[in-house]
N, C-alpha and C. Protein backbone atom coordinates (compact mmCIF):
# COMPACT_ATOMS: atom_id res chain seq x y z
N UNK A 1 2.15 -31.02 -62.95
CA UNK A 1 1.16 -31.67 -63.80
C UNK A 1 1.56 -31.50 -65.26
N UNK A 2 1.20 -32.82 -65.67
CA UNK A 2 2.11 -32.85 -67.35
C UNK A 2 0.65 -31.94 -68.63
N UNK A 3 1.42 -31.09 -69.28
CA UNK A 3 0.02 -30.33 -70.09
C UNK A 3 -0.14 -31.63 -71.47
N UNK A 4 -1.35 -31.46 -71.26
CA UNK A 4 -2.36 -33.19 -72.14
C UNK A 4 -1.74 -32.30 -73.60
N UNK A 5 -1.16 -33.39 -74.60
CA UNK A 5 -0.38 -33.49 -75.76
C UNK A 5 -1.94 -33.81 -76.46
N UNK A 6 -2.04 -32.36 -77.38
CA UNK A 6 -3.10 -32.99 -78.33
C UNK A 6 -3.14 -33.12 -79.49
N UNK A 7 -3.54 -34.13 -80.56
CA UNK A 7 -3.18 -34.78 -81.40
C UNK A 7 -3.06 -34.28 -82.40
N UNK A 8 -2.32 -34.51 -83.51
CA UNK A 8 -2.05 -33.59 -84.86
C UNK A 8 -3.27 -33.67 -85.83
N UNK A 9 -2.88 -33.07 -86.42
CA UNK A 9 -4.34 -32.76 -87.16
C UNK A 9 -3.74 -32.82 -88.76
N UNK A 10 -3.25 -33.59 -89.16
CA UNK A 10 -2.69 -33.98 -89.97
C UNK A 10 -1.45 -33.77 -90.54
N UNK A 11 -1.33 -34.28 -91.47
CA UNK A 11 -1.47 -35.26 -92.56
C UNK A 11 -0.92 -36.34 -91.64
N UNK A 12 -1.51 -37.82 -92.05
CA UNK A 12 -1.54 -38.80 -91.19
C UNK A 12 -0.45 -40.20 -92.42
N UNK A 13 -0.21 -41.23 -91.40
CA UNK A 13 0.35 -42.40 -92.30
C UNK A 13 -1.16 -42.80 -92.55
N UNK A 14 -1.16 -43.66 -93.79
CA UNK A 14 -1.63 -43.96 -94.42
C UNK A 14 -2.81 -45.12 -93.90
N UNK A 15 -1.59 -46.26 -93.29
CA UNK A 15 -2.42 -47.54 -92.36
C UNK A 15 -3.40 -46.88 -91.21
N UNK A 16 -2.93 -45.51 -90.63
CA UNK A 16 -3.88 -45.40 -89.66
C UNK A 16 -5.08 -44.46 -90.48
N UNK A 17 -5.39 -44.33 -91.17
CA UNK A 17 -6.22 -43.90 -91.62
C UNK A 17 -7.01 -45.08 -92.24
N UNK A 18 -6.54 -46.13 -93.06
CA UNK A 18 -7.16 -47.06 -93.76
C UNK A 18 -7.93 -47.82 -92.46
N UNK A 19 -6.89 -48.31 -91.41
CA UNK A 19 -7.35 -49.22 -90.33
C UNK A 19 -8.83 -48.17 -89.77
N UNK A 20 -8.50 -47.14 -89.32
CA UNK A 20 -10.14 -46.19 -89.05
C UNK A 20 -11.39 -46.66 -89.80
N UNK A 21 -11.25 -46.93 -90.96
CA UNK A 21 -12.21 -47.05 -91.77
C UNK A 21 -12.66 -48.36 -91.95
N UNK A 22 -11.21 -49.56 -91.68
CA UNK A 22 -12.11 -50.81 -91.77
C UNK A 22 -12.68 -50.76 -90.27
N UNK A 23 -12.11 -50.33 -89.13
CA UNK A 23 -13.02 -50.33 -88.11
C UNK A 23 -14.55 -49.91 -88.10
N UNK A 24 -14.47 -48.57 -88.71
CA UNK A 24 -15.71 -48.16 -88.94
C UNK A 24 -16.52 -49.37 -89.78
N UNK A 25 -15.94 -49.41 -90.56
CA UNK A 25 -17.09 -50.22 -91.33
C UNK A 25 -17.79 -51.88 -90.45
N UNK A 26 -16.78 -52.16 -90.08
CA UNK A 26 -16.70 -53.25 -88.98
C UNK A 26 -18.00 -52.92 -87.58
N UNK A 27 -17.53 -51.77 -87.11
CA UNK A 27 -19.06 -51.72 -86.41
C UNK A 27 -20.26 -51.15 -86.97
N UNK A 28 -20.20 -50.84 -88.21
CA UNK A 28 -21.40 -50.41 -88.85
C UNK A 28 -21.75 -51.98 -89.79
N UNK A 29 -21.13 -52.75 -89.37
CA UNK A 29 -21.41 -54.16 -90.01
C UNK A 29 -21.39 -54.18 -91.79
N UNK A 30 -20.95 -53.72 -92.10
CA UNK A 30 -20.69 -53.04 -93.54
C UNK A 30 -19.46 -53.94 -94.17
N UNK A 31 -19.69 -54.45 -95.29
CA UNK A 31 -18.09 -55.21 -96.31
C UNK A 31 -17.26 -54.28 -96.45
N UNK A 32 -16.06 -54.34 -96.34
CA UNK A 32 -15.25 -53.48 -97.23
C UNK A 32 -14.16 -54.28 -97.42
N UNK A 33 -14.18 -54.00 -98.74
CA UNK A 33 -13.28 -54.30 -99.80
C UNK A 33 -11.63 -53.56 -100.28
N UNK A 34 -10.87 -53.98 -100.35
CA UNK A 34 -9.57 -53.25 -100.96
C UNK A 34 -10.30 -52.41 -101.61
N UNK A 35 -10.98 -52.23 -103.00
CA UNK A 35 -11.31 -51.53 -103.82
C UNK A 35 -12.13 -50.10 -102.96
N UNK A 36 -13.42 -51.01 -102.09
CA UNK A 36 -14.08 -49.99 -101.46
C UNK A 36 -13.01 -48.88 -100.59
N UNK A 37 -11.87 -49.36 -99.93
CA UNK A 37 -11.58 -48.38 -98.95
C UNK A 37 -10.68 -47.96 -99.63
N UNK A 38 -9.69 -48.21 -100.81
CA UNK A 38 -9.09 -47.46 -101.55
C UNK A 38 -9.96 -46.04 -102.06
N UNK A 39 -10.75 -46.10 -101.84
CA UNK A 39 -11.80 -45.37 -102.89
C UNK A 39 -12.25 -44.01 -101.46
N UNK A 40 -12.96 -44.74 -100.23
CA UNK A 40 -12.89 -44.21 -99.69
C UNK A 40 -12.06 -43.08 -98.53
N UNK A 41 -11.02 -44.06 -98.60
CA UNK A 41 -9.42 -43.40 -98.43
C UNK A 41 -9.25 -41.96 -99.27
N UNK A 42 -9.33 -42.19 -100.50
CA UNK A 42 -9.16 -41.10 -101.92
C UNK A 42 -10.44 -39.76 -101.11
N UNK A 43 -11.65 -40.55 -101.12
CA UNK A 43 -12.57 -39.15 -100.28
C UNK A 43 -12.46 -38.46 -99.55
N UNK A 44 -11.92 -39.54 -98.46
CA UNK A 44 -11.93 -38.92 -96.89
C UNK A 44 -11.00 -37.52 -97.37
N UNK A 45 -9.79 -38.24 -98.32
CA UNK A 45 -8.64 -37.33 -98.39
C UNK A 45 -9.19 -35.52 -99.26
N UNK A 46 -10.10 -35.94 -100.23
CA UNK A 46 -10.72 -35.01 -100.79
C UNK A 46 -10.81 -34.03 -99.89
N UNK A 47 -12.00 -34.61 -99.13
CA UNK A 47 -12.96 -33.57 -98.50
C UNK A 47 -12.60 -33.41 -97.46
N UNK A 48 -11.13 -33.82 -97.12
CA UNK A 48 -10.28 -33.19 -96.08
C UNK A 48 -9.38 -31.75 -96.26
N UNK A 49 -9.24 -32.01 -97.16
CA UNK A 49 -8.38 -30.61 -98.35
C UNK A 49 -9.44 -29.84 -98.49
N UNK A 50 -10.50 -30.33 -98.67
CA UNK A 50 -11.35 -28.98 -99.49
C UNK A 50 -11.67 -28.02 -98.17
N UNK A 51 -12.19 -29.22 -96.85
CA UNK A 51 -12.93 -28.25 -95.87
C UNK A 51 -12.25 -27.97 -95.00
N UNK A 52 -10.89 -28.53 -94.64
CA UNK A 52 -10.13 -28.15 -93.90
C UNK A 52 -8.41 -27.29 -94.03
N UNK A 53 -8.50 -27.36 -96.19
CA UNK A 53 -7.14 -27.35 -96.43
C UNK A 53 -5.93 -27.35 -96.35
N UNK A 54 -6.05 -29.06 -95.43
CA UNK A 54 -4.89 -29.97 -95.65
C UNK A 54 -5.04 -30.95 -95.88
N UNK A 55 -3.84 -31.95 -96.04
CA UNK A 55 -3.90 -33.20 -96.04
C UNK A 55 -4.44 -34.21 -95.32
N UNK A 56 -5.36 -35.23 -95.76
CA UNK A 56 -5.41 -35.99 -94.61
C UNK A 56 -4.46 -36.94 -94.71
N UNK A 57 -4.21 -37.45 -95.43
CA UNK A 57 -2.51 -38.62 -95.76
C UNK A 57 -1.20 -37.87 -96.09
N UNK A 58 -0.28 -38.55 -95.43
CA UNK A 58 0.98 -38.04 -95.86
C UNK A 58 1.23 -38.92 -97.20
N UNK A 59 0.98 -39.78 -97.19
CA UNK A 59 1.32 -40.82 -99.01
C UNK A 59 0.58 -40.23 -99.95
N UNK A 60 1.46 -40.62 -101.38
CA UNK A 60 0.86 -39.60 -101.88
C UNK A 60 -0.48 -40.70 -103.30
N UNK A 61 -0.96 -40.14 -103.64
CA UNK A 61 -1.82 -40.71 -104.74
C UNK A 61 -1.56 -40.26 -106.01
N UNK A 62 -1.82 -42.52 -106.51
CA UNK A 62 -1.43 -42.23 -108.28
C UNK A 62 -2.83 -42.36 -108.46
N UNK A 63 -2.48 -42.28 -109.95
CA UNK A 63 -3.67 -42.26 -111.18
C UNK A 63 -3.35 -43.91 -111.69
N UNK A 64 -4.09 -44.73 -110.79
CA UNK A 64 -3.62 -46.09 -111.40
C UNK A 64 -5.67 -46.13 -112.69
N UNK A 65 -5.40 -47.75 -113.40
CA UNK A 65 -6.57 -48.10 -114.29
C UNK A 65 -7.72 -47.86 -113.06
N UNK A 66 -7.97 -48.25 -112.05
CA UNK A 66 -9.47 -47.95 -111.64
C UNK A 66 -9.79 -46.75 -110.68
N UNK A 67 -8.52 -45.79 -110.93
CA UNK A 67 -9.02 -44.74 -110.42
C UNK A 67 -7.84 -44.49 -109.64
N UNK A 68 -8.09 -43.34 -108.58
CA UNK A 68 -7.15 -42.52 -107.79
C UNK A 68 -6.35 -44.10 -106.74
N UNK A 69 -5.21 -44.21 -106.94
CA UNK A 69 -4.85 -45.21 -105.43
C UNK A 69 -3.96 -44.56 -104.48
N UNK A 70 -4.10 -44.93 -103.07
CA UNK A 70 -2.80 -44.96 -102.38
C UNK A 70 -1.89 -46.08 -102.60
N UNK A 71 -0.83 -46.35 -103.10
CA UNK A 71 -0.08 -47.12 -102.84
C UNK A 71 0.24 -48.32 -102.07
N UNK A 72 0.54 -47.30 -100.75
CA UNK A 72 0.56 -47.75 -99.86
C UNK A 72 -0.39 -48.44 -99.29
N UNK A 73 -1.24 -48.09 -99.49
CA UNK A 73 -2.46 -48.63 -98.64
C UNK A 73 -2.64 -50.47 -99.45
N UNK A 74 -2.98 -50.04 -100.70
CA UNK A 74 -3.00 -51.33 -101.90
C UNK A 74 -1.91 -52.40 -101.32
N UNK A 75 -0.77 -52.09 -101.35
CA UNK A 75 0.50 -52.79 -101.04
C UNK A 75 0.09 -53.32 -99.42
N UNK A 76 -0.38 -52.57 -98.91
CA UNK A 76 -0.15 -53.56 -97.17
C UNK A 76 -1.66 -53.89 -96.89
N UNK A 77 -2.69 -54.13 -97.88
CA UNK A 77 -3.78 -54.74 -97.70
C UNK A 77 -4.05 -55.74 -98.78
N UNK A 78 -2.78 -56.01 -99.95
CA UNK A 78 -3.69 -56.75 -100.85
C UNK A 78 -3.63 -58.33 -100.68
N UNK A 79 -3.21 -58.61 -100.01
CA UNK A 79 -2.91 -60.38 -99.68
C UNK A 79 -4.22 -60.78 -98.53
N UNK A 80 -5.26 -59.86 -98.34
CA UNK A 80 -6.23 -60.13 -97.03
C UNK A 80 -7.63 -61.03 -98.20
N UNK A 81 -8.30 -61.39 -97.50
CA UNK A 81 -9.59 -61.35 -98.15
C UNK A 81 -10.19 -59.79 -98.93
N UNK A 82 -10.19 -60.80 -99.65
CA UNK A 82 -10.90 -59.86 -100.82
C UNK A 82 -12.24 -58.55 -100.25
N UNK A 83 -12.78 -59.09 -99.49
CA UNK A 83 -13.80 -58.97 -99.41
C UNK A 83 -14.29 -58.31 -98.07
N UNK A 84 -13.75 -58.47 -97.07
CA UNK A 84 -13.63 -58.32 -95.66
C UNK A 84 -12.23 -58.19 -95.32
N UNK A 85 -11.50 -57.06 -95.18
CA UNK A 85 -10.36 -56.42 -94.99
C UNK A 85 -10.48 -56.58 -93.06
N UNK A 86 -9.41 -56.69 -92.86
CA UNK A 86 -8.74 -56.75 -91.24
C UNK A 86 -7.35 -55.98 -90.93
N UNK A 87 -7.67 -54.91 -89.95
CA UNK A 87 -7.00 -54.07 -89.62
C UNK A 87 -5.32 -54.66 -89.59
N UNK A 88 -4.15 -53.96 -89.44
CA UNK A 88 -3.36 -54.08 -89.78
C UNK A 88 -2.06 -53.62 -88.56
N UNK A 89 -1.17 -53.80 -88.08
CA UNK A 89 -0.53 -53.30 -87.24
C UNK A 89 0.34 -52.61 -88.13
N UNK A 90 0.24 -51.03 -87.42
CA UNK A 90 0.85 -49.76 -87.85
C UNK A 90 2.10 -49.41 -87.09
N UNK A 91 3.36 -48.65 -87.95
CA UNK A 91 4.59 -48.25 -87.10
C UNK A 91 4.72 -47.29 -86.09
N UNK A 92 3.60 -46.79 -86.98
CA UNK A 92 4.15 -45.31 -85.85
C UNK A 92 2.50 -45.43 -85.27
N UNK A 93 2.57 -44.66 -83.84
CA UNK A 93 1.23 -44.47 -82.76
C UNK A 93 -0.19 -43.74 -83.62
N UNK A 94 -1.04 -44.16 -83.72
CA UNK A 94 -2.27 -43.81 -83.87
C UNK A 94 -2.60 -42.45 -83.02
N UNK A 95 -2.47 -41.28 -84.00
CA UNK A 95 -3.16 -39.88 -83.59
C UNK A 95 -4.08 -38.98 -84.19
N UNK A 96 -4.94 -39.58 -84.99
CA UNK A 96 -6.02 -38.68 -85.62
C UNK A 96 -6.39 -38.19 -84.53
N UNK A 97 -6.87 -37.20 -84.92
CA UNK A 97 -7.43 -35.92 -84.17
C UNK A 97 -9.24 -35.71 -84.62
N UNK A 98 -9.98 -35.46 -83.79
CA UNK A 98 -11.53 -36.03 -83.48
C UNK A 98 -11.91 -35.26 -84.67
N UNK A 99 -11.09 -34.05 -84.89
CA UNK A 99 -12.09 -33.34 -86.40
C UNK A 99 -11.80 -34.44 -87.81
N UNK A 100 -11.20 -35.05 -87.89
CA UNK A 100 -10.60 -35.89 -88.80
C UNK A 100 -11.14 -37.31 -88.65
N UNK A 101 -11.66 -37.77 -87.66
CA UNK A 101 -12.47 -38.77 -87.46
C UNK A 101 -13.82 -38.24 -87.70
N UNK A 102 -14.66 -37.37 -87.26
CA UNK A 102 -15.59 -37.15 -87.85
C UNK A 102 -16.07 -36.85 -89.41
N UNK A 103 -14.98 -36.31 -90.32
CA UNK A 103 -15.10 -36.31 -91.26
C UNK A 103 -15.06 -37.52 -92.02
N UNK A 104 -14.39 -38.54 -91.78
CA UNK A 104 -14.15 -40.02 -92.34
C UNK A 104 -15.49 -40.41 -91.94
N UNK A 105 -15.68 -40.48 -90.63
CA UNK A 105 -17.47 -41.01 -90.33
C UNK A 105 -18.41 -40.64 -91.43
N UNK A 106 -18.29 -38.85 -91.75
CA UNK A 106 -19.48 -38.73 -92.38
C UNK A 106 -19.33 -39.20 -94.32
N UNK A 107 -18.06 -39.18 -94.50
CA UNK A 107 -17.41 -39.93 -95.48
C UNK A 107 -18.28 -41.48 -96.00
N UNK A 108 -17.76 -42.13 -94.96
CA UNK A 108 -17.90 -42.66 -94.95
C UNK A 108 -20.12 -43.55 -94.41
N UNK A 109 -20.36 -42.39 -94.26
CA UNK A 109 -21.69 -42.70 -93.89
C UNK A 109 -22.46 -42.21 -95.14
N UNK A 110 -21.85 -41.21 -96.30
CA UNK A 110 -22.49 -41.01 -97.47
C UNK A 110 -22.30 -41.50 -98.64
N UNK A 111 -20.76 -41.96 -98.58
CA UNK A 111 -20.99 -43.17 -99.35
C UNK A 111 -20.96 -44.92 -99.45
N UNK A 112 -21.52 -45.04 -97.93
CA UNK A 112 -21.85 -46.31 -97.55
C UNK A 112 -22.54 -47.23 -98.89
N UNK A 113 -23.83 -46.62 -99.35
CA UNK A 113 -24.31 -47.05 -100.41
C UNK A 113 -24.24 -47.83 -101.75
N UNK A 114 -22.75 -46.65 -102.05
CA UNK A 114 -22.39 -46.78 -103.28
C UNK A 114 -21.43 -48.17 -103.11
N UNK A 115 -21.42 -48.82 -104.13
CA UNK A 115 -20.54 -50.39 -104.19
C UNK A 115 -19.60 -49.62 -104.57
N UNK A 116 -18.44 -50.74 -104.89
CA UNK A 116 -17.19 -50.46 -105.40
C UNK A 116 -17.00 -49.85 -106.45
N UNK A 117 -17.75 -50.23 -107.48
CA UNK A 117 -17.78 -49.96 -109.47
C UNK A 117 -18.85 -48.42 -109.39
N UNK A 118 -19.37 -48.37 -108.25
CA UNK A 118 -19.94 -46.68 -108.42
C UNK A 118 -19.02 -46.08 -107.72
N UNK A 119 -18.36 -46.63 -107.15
CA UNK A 119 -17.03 -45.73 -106.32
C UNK A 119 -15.65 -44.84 -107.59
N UNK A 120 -15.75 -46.28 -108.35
CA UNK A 120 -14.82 -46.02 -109.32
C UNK A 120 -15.66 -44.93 -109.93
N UNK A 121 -17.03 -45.55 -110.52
CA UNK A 121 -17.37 -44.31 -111.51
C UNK A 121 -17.20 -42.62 -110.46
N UNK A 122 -17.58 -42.59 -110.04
CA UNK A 122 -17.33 -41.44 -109.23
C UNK A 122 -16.10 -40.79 -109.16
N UNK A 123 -14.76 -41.18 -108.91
CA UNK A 123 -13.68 -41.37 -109.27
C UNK A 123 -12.97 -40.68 -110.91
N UNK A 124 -14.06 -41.39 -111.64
CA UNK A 124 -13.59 -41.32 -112.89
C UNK A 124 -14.23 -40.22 -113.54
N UNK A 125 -15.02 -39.86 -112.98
CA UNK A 125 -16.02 -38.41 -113.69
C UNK A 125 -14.80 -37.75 -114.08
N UNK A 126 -15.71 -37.12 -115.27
CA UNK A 126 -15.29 -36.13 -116.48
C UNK A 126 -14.67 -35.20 -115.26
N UNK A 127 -13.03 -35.04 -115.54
CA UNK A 127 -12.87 -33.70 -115.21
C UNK A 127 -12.50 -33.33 -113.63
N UNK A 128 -12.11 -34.97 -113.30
CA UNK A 128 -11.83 -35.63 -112.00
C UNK A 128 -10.67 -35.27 -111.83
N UNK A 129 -9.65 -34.93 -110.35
CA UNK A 129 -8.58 -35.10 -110.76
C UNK A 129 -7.60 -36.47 -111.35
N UNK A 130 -8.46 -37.91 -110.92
CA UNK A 130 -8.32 -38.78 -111.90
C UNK A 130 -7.93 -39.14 -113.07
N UNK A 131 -9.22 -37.92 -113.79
CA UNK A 131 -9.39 -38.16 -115.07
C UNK A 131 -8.40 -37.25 -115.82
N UNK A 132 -7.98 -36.12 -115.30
CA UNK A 132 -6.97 -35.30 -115.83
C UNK A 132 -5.54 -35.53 -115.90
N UNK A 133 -5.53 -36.57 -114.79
CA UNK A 133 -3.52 -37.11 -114.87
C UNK A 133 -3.90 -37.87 -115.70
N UNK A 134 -4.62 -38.93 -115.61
CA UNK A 134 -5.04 -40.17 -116.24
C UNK A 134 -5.09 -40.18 -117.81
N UNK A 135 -5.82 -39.40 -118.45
CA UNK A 135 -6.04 -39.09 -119.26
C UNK A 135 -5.50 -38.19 -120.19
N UNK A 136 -3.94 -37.93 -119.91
CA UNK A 136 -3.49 -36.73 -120.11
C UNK A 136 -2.05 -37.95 -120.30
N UNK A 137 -1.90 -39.05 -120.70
CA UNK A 137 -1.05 -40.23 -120.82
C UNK A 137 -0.15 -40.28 -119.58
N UNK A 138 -0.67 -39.59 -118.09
CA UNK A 138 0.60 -39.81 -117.28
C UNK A 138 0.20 -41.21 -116.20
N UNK A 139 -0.38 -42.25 -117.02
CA UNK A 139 -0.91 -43.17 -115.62
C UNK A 139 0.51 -43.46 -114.74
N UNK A 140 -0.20 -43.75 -114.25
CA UNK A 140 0.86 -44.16 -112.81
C UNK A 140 1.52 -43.38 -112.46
N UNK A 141 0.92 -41.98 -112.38
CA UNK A 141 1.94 -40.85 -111.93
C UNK A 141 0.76 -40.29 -111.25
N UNK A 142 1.40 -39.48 -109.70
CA UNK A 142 1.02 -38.85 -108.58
C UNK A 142 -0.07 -37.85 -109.66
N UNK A 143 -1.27 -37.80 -108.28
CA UNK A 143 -2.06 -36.52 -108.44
C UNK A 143 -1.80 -36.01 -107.06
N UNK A 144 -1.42 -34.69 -107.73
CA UNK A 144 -1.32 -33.51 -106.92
C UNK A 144 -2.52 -33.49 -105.88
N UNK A 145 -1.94 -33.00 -104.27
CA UNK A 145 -2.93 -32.24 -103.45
C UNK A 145 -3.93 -30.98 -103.93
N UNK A 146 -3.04 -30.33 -104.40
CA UNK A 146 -3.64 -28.60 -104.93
C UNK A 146 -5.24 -29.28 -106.04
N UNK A 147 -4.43 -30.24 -106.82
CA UNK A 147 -5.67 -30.60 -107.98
C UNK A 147 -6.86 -31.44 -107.12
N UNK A 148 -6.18 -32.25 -106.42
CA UNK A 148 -7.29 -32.70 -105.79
C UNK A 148 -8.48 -31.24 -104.33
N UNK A 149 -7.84 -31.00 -104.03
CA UNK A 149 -8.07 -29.65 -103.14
C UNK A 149 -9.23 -28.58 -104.16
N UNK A 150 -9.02 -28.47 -105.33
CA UNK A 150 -9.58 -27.63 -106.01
C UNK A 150 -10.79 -28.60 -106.64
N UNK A 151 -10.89 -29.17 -106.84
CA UNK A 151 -12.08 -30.04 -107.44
C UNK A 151 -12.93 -30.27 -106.48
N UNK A 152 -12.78 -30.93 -105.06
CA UNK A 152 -13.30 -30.90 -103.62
C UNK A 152 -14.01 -29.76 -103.32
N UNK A 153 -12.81 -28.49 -103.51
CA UNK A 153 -13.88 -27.23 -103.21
C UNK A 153 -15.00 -27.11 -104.03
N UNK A 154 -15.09 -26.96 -105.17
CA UNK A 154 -16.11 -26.52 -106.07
C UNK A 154 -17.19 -27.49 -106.21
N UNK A 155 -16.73 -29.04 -105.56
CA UNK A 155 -18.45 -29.61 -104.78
C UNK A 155 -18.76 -29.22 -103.92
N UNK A 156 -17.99 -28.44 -102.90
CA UNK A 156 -18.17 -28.00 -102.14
C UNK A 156 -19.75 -26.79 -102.14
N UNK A 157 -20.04 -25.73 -103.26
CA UNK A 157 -20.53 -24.72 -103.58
C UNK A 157 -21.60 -25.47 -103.98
């Protein structure tokens, strides 16, 4: 009998994490937008570091004008509707691991609310890791895990 292979627990490609989320949003009947799941992508990843300290993406995040981006993610979703994003065929096999789906759920279930432009503001708070590459003349240059990891924790408290 073959012993059941269980799934990694991160850091994940990028598309299978983005595609999770337009699914989610898809059966929660919810828009999402490039902007929105860029944004939410950036969270999931937060408050994956803070409560679990690791990564939830292996790509890494810049400090672009509206806030934290993946790259990657921007680049293989921006030619869709604006407005209503559609999942994407990914290279490598889909293996999030159920603690990592639940956290995107609840991610994603708290800031269902917020539109896109409160996503950004959120994003952009004083003192963000955002706002510290950003603002510090390095746009378009990577924010660190550790910086993002440490800001996560201390909402954490």
């Amino acid at each position: 009998m073959k012993d059941k292979v269980k799934p990694s627990k991160g850091p994940y490609d990028s598309c299978h994490i983005a595609n999770y989320l337009i699914n989610l949003a898809k059966e929660k009947e919810e828009a999402i937008s490039i902007m929105r799941l860029l944004k939410l992508v950036y969270l999931s990843h937060g408050w994956n570091l803070a409560n679990y300290g690791r990564p939830l993406l292996m790509d890494p995040i810049k400090a672009w004008r509206y806030g934290p981006v993946v790259p990657a993610i921007y680049y293989m979703f921006r030619g869709q509707d604006k407005y209503n994003l559609a999942q994407i065929d990914c290279e490598k096999p889909n293996d999030i691991d159920e603690e990592s789906k639940q956290l995107m759920d609840n991610v994603f279930e708290y800031y269902k609310t917020y539109n896109p432009y409160q996503l950004i503001a959120l994003t952009h708070e004083k003192g963000s890791p955002w706002w510290q590459i950003y603002n510090t003349q390095n746009h378009d240059k990577f924010i660190p895990n550790d910086l993002i990891k440490k800001f996560y924790k201390r909402k954490l408290k």
